[in-house]
Protein backbone atom coordinates (compact mmCIF):
# COMPACT_ATOMS: atom_id res chain seq x y z
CA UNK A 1 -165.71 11.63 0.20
CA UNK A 2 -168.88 13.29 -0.73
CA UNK A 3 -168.78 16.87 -2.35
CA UNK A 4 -170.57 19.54 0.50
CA UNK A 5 -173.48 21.31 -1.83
CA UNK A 6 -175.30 24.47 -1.33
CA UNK A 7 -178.23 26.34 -2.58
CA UNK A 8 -178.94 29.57 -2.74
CA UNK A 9 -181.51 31.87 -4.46
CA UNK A 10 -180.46 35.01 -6.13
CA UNK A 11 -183.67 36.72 -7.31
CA UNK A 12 -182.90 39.34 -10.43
CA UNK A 13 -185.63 41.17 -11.96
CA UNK A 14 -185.62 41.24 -15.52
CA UNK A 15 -188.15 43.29 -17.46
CA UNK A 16 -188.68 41.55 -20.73
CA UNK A 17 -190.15 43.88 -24.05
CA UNK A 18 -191.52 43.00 -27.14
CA UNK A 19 -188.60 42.39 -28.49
CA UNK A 20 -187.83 39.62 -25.88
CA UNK A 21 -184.68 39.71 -24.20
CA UNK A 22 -181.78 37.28 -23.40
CA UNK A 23 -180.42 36.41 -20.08
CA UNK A 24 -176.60 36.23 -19.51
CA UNK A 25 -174.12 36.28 -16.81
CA UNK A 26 -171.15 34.65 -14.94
CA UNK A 27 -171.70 32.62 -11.48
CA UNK A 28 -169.51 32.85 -8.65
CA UNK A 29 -169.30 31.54 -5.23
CA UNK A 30 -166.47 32.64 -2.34
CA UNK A 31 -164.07 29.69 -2.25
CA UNK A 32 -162.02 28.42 1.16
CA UNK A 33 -159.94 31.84 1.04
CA UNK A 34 -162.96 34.51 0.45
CA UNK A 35 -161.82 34.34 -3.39
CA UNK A 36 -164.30 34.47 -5.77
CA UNK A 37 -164.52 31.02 -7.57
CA UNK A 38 -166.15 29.89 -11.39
CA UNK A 39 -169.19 27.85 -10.17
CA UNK A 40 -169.37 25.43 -13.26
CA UNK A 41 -172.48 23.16 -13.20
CA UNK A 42 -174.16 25.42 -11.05
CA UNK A 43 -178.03 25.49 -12.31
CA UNK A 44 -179.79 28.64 -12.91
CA UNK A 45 -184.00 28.57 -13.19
CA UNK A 46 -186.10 31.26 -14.67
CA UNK A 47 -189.38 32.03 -13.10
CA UNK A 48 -192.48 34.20 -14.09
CA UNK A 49 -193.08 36.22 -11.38
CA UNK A 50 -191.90 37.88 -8.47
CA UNK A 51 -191.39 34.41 -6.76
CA UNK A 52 -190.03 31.20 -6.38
CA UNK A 53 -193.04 28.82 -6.80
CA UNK A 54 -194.29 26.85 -9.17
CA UNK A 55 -191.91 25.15 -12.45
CA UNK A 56 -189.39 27.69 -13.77
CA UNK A 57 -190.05 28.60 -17.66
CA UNK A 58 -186.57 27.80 -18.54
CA UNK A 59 -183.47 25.85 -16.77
CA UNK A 60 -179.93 26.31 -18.14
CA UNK A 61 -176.18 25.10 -16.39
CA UNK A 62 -173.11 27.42 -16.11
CA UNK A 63 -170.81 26.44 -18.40
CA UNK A 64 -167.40 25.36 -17.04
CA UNK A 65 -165.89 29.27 -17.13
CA UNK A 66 -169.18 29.55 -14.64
CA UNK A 67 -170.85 31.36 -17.63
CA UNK A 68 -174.48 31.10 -18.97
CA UNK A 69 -177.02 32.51 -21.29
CA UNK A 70 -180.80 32.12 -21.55
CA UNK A 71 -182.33 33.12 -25.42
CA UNK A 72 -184.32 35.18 -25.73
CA UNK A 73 -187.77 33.97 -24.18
CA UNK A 74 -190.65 36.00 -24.53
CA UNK A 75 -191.77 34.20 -27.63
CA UNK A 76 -191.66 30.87 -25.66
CA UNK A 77 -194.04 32.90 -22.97
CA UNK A 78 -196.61 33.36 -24.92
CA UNK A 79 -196.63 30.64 -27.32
């Protein structure tokens, strides 16, 4: 049986500084009953912008608690 697989874009504006900053959180998707479920795996991709185009800067996976973190990145930016 093949696993069913969704995508879906959550767009989050972060406002880096000089100081860069890092990217954290937990990702969650409503299981079978409405409760909300640990998506482990699930891919998250940074972009520069205000859009979705292009190759994101930076691509991490949620861990298996659904959690992930991005270093900081402004350094990589503008290297």
């Amino acid at each position: 049986m093949q696993k069913e697989t969704e995508t879906q874009t959550v767009t989050v504006t972060v406002h880096d500084t000089l100081k860069g900053k890092a990217i954290s959180g937990l990702v969650t998707y409503p299981d079978y009953t409405g409760t909300a479920a640990q998506a482990k795996g699930a891919v998250i991709n940074l972009y520069v912008g205000s859009s979705v185009s292009g190759s994101p800067v930076a691509t991490t996976f949620a861990d298996a608690n659904g959690s992930y973190s991005l270093p900081c990145l402004l350094q990589d930016l503008i290297s």
